[in-house]
Protein backbone atom coordinates (compact mmCIF):
# COMPACT_ATOMS: atom_id res chain seq x y z
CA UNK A 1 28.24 96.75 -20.78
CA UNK A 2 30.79 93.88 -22.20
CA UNK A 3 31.13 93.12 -25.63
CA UNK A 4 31.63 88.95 -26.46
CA UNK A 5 35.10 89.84 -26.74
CA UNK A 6 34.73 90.55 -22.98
CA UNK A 7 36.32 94.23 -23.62
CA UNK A 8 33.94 96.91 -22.34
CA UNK A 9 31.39 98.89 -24.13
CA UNK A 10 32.53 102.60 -24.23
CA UNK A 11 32.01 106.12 -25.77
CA UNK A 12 35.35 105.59 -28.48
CA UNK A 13 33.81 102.47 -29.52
CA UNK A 14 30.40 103.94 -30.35
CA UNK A 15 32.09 106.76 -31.92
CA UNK A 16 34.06 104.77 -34.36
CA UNK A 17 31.15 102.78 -35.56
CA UNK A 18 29.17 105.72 -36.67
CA UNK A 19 31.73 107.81 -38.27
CA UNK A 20 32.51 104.40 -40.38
CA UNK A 21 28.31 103.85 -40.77
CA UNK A 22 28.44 107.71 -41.98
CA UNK A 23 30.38 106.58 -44.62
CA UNK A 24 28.86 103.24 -45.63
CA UNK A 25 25.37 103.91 -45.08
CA UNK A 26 22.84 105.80 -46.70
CA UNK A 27 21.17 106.51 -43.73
CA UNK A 28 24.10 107.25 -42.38
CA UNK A 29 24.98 109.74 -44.29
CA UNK A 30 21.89 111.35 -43.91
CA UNK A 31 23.15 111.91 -40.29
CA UNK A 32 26.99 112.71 -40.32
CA UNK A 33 25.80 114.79 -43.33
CA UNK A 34 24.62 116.68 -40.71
CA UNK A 35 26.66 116.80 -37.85
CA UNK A 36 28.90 119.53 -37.35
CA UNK A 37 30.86 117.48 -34.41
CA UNK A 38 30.35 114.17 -32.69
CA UNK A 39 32.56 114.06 -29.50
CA UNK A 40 33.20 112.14 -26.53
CA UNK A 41 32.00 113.72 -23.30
CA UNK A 42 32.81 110.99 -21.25
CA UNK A 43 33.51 107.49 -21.31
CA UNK A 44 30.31 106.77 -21.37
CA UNK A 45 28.73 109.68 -23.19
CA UNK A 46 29.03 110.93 -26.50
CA UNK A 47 27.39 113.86 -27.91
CA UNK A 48 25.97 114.92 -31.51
CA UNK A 49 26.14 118.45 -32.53
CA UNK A 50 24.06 118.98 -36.08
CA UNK A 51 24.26 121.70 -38.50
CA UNK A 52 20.47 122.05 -39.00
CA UNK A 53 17.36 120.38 -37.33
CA UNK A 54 16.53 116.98 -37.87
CA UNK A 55 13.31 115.50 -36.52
CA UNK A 56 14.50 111.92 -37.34
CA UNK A 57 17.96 111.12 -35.07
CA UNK A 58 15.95 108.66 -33.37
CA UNK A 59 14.65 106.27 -36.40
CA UNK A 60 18.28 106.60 -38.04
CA UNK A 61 19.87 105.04 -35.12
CA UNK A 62 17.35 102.45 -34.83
CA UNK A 63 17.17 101.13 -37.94
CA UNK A 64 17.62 97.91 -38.25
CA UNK A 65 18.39 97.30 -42.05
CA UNK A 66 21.45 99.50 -42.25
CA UNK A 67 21.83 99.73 -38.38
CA UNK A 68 24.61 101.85 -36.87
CA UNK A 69 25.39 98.12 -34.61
CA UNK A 70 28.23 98.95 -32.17
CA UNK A 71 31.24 97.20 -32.84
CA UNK A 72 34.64 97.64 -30.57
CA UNK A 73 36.97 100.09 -32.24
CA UNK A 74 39.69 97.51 -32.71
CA UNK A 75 37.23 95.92 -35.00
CA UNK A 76 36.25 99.14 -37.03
CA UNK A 77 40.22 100.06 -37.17
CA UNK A 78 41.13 96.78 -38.36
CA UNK A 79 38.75 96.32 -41.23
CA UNK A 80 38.42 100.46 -42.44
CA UNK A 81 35.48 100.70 -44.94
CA UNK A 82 35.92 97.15 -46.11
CA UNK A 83 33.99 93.83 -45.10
CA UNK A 84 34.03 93.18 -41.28
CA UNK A 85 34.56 89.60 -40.68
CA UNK A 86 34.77 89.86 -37.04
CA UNK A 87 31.15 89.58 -35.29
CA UNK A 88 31.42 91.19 -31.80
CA UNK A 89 28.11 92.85 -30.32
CA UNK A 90 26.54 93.41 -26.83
CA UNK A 91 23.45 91.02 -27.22
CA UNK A 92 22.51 88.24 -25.60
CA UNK A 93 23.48 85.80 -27.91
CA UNK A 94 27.31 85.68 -29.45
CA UNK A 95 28.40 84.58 -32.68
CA UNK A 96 30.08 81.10 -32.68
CA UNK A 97 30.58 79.76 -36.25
CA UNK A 98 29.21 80.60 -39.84
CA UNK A 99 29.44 77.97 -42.60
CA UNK A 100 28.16 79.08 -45.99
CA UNK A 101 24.95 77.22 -47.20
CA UNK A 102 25.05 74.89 -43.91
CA UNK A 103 24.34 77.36 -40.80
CA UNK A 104 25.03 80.11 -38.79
CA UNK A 105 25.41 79.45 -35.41
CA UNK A 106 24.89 81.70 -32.18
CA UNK A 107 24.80 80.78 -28.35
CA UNK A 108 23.80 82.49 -25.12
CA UNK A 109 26.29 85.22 -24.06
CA UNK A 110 26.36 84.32 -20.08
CA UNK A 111 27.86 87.78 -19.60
CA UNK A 112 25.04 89.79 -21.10
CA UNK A 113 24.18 93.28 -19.31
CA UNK A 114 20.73 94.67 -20.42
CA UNK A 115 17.70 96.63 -20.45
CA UNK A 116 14.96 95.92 -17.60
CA UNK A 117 11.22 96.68 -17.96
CA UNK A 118 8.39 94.52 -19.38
CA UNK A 119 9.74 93.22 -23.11
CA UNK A 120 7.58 95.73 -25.57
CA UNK A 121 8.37 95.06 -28.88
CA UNK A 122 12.48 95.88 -29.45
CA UNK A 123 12.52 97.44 -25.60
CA UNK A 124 12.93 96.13 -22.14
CA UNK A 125 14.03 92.57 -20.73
CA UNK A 126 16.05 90.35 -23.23
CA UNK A 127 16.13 86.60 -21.64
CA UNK A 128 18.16 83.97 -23.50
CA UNK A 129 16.62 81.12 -22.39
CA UNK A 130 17.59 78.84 -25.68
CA UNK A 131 21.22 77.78 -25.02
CA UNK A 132 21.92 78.29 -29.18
CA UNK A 133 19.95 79.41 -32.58
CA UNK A 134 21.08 77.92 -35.50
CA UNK A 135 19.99 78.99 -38.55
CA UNK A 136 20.22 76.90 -41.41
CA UNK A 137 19.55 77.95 -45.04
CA UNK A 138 17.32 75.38 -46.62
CA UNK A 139 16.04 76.76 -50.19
CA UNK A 140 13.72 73.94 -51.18
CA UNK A 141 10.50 74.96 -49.71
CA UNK A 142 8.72 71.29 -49.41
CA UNK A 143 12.09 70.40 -47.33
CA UNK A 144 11.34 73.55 -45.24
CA UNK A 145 8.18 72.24 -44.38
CA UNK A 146 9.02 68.81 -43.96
CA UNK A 147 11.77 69.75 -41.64
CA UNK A 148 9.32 71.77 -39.38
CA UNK A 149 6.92 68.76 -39.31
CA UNK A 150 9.86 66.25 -38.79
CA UNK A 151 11.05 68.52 -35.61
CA UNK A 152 14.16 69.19 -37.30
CA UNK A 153 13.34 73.23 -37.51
CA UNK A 154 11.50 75.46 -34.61
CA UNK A 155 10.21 78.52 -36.91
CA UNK A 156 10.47 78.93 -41.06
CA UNK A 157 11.57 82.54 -42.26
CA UNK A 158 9.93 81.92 -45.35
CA UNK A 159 7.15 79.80 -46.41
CA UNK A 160 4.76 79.99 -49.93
CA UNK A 161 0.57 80.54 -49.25
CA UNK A 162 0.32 76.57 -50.78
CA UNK A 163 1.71 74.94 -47.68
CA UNK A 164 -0.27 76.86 -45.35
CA UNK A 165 -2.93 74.34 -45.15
CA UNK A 166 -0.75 71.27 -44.94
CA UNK A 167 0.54 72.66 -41.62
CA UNK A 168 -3.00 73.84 -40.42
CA UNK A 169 -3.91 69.92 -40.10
CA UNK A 170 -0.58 69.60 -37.61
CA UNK A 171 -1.33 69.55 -34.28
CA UNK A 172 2.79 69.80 -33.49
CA UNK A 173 2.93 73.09 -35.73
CA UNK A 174 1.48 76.86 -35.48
CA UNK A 175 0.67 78.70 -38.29
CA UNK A 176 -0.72 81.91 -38.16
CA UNK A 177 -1.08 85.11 -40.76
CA UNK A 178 0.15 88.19 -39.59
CA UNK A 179 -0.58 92.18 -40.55
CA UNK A 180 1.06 93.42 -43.84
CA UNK A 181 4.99 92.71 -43.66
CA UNK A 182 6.04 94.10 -46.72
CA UNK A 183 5.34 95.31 -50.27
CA UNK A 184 6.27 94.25 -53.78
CA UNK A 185 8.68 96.50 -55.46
CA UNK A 186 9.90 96.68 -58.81
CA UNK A 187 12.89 98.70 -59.53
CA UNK A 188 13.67 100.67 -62.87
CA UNK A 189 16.82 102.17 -64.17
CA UNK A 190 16.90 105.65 -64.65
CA UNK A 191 20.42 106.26 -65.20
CA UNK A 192 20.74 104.48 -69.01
CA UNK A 193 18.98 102.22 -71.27
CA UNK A 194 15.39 102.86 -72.28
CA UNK A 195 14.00 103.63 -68.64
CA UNK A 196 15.93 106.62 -68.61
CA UNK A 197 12.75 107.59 -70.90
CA UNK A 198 10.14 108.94 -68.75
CA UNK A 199 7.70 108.69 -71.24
CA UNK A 200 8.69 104.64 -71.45
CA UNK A 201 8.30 104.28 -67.43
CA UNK A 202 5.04 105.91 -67.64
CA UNK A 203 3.96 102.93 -70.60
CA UNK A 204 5.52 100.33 -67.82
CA UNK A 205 3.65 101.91 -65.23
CA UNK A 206 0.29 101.83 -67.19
CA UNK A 207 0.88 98.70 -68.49
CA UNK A 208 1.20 96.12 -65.43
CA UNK A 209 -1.98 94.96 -63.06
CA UNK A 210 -0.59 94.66 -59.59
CA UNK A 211 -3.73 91.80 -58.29
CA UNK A 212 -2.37 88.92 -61.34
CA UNK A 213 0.93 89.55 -59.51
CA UNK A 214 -0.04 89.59 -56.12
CA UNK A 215 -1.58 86.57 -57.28
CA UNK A 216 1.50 84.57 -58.33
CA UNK A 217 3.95 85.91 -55.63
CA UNK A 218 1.56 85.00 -52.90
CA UNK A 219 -1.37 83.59 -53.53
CA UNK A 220 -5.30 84.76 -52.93
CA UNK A 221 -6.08 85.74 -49.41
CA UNK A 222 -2.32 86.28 -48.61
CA UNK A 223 -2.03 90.09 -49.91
CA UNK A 224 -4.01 92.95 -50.46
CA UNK A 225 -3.49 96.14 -52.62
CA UNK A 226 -2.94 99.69 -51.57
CA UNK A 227 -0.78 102.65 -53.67
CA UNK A 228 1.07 103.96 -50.25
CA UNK A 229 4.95 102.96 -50.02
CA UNK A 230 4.69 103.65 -46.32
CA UNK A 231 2.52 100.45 -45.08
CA UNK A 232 -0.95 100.73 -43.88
CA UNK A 233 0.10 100.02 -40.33
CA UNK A 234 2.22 103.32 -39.65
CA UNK A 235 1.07 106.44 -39.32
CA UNK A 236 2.74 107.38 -42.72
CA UNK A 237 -0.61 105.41 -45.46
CA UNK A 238 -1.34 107.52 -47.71
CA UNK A 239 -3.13 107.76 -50.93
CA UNK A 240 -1.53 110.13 -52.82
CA UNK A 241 -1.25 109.30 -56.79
CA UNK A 242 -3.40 106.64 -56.44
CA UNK A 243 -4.86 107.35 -59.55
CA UNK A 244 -1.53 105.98 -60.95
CA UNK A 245 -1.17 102.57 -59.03
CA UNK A 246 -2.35 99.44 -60.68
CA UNK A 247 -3.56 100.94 -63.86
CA UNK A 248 -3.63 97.34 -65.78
CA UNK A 249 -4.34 99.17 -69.14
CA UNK A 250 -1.98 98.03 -72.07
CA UNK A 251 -3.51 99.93 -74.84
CA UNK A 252 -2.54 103.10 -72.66
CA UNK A 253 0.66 101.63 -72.70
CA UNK A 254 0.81 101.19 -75.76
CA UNK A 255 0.18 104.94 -77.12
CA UNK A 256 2.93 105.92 -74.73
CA UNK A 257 5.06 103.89 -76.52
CA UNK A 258 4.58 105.13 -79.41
CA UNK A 259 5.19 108.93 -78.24
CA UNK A 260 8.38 107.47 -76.93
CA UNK A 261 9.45 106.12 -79.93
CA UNK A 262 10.46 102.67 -78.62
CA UNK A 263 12.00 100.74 -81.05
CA UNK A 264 11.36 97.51 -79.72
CA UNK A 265 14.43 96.96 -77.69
CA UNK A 266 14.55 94.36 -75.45
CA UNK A 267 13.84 95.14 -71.52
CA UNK A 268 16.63 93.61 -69.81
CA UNK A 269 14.14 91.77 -65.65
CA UNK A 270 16.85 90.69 -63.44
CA UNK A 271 14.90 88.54 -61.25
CA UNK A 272 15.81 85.24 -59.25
CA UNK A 273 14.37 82.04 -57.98
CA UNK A 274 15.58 81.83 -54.94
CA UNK A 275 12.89 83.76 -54.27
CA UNK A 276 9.67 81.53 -55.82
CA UNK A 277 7.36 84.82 -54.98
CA UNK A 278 9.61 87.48 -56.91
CA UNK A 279 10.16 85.27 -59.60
CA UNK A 280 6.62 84.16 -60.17
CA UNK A 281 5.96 87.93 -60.26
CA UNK A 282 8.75 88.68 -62.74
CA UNK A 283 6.81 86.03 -64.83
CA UNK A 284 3.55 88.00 -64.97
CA UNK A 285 4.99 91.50 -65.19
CA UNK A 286 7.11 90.02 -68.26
CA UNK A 287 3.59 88.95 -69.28
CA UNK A 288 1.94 91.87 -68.93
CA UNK A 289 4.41 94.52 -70.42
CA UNK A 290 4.77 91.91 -73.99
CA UNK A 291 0.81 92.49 -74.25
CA UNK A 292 1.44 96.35 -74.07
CA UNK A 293 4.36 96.17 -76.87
CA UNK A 294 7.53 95.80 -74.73
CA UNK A 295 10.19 93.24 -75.83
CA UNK A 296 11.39 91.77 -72.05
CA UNK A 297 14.30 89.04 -71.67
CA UNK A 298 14.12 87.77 -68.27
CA UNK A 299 17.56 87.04 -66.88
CA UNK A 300 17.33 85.23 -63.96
CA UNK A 301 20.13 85.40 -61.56
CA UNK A 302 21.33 83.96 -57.89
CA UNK A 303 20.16 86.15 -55.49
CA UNK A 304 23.45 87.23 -54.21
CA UNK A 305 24.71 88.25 -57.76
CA UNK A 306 21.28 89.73 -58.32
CA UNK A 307 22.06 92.14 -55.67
CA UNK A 308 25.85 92.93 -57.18
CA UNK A 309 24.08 93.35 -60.97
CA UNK A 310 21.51 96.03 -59.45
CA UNK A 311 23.93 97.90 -57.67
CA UNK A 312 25.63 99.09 -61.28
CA UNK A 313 23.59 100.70 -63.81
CA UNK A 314 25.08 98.50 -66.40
CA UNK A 315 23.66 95.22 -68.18
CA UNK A 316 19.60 95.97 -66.87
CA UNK A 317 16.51 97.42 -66.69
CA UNK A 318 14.89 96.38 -64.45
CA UNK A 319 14.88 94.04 -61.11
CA UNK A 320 12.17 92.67 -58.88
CA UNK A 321 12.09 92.78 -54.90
CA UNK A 322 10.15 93.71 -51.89
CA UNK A 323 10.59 95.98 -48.84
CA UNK A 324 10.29 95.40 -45.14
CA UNK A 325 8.37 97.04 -42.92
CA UNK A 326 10.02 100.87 -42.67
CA UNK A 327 8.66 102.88 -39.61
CA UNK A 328 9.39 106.41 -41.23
CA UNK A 329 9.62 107.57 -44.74
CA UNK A 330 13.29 108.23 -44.85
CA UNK A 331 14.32 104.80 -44.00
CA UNK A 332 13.54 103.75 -47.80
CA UNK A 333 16.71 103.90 -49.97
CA UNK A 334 15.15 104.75 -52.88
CA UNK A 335 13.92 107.90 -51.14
CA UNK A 336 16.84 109.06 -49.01
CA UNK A 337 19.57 108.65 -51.64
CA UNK A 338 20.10 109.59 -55.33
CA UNK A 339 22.70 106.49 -55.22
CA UNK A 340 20.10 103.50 -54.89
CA UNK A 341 19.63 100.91 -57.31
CA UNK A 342 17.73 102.90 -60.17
CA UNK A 343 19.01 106.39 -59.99
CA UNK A 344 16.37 108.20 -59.40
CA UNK A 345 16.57 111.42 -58.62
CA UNK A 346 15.23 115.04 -59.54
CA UNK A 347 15.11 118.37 -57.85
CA UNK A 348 11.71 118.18 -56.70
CA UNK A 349 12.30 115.04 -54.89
CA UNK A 350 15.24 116.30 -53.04
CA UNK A 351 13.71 119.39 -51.68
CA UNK A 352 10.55 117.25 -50.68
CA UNK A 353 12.74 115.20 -49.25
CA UNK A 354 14.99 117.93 -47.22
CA UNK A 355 11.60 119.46 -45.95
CA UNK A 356 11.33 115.34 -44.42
CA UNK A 357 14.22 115.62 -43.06
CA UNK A 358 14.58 118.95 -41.48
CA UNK A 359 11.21 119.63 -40.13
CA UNK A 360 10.12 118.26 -36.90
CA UNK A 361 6.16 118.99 -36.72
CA UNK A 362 4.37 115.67 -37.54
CA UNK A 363 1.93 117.93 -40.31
CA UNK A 364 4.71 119.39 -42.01
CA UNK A 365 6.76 116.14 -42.57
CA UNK A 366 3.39 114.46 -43.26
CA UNK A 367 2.50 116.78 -45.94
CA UNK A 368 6.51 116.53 -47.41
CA UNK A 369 5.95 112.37 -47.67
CA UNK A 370 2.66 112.99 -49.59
CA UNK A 371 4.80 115.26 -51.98
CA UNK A 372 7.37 112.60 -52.15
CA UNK A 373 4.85 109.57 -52.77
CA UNK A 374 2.96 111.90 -55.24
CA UNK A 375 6.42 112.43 -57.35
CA UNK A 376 7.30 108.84 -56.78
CA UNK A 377 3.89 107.68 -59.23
CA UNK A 378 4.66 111.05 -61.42
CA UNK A 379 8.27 110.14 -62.41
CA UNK A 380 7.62 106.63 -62.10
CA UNK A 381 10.27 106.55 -59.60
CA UNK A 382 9.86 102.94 -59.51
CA UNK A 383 6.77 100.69 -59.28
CA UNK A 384 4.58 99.62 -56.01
CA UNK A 385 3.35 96.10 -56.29
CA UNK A 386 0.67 94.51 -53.54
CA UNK A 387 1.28 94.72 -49.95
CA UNK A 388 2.08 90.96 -48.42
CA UNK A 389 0.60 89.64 -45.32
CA UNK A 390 2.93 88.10 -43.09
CA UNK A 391 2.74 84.42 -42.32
CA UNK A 392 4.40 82.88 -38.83
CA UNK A 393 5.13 78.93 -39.20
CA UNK A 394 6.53 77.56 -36.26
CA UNK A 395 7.12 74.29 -33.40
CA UNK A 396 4.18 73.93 -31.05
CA UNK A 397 7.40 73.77 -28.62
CA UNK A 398 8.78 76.55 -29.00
CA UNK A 399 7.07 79.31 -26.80
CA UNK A 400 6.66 82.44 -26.31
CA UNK A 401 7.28 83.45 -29.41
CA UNK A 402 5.02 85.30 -32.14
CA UNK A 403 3.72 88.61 -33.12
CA UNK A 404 2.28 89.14 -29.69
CA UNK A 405 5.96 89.03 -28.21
CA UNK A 406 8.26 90.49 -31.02
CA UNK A 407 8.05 93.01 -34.29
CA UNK A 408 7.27 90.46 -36.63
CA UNK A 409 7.10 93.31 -38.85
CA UNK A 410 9.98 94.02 -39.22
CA UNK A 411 12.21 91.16 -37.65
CA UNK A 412 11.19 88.03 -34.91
CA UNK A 413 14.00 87.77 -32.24
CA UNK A 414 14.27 84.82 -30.00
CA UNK A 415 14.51 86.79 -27.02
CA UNK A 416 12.38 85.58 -24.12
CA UNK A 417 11.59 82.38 -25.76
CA UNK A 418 11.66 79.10 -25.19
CA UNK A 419 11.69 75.34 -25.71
CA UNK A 420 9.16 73.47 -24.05
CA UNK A 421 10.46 69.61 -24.46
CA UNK A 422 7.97 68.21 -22.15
């Protein structure tokens, strides 16, 4: 298999990206944590030996969101553990040029050598029929939609529940709602500041009603509510400290408050509006929690230094997100690692989350998540908002192309589509 660079795809190249992902990645380190030796058998071949079961190798390598993507080993050696500005794959489309806040640009890769088999998803046959993708960032959401009516854009990555019926009346557009995508999150800081109180998460927790923010985010008919942080489409949904989720009760709030002894300091929301939904949330929540007793300064932030800020426990208290589809338990940061943005971490959790990790029977691991989600609402590891319904807005001309054909769920690729300019 070549790589763009036209070098060939081999067993010291695969092995140098995941020893540097073991590093980088939580997930990674979940699984060079525990693997006693990774060697080369052959060229072709390389071989994990772990220290203790694991009944999740599969999911960690496939995970898209911190992905172990193969790069060639001159790449990994050059760059180390920093930044890698060289973008060599195997796909079938190559990187050509990036230009920040214009486009990223990729074309076919003539050379491409891949799976066979009916396309399913992520698996088999991977046609590039489009000679080049471009993706351009375009952060004004009228001019998103004007652009897709104009013919200037093929498919929207983003589009707000309000425009949804402007396109409907298009005969040259598709719009279409999807299955639940992704869910609201709201992260809190356990590590300093006044949400290292449990007592003052639990008044946060009481105090907010998920539906007003669903509401705002998305609009009505475009989410629905549910307490599991696995999504109602795996086989992970569950229930478990329901009773918790969506409480809406600020006098409840307010008495734990009180026990807390909050003196009124101010609740630094990092939020952003480059994202309309999370901010419009943010909005409510802040709402919400100054009707319980809180003090709240929204700080709103770029979405790239919004990311940076959460990272350090310093200068918040809170931030304001969502999560993609995950398609097993241990693929959610705040889960896997004590390190993610908030901190939190106990003993109970980690042993819940070992018995995830370790055990292979699907009963076992099942009953370990329900532990896990059931201490996630107990601590108040951080708060589950509404889960959002995915919405697909795209060219009558481009075909092939939709939830029928591709994960939508968790990312659309362009795969086996095509233009028709007829």
């Amino acid at each position: 298999m070549p790589f763009h660079n036209g070098q060939e795809l081999i067993a010291a190249d695969v092995i140098a990206t995941l020893e540097r992902w073991g590093r980088l990645s939580p997930l990674g380190e979940l699984l060079l944590g525990a693997t006693e030796e990774l060697v080369e058998v052959d060229p072709y071949t390389i071989r994990f030996k772990l220290t203790r079961p694991m009944g999740i190798v599969p999911q960690l390598l496939a995970r898209g969101g911190q992905g172990a993507y193969i790069y060639p080993k001159s790449v990994i050696d050059a760059a180390g553990d920093d930044f890698i500005s060289e973008y060599i794959g195997t796909g079938p489309y190559r990187f050509v040029e990036f230009r920040p806040d214009r486009y990223f640009l990729l074309a076919r890769f003539d050379d491409y050598v891949g799976p066979t088999g009916e396309p399913s998803g992520y698996a088999g046959s991977k046609a590039a029929y489009i000679d080049e993708l471009e993706f351009v960032p375009v952060t004004d959401d009228a001019a998103r939609v004007a652009g897709l009516q104009a013919g200037d854009y093929h498919y929207l990555e983003e589009i707000v529940a309000d425009e949804i019926e402007t396109l409907r009346g298009d005969p040259n557009v598709v719009v279409e709602i999807l299955p639940v995508r992704s869910y609201g999150f709201i992260g809190l800081n356990h590590a300093q500041g006044p949400m290292s109180n449990l007592t003052i998460r639990r008044a946060v927790q009481a105090a907010l009603s998920i539906r007003e923010q669903g509401l705002a985010s998305h609009g009505e008919g475009f989410f629905e509510l549910g307490p599991g942080i696995m999504l109602p489409i795996t086989v992970w949904d569950s229930d478990a400290g329901a009773e918790l989720y969506n409480q809406g009760n600020p006098e409840k709030a307010r008495q734990l408050l009180q026990e807390a002894g909050y003196d009124g300091t101010p609740i630094r929301w990092i939020t952003t509006q480059d994202d309309l939904g999370d901010y419009n949330s943010a909005v409510v929540c802040k709402q919400q929690l100054e009707a319980a007793g809180f003090a709240v300064e929204l700080i709103v932030l770029d979405e790239a230094t919004l990311f940076s800020t959460r990272s350090s426990p310093e200068g918040w208290e809170v931030w304001n997100g969502a999560f993609i589809l995950r398609t097993d338990p241990t693929q959610l940061p705040f889960l896997a690692s004590c390190d993610y943005s908030g901190w939190w971490c106990s003993p109970e959790k980690e042993a819940a989350f070992e018995r995830r990790l370790t055990e292979t029977d699907f009963a076992t691991r099942y009953a370990a998540f329900e532990e896990l989600q059931r201490l996630f609402y107990e601590e108040v590891g951080a708060i589950k908002q509404q889960n959002n319904y995915g919405i697909m807005a795209k060219s009558a001309k481009l075909k092939n192309f939709g939830p029928d054909t591709t994960l939508f769920q968790l990312d659309p690729e362009f795969v086996n589509a095509w233009l028709d300019e007829g």
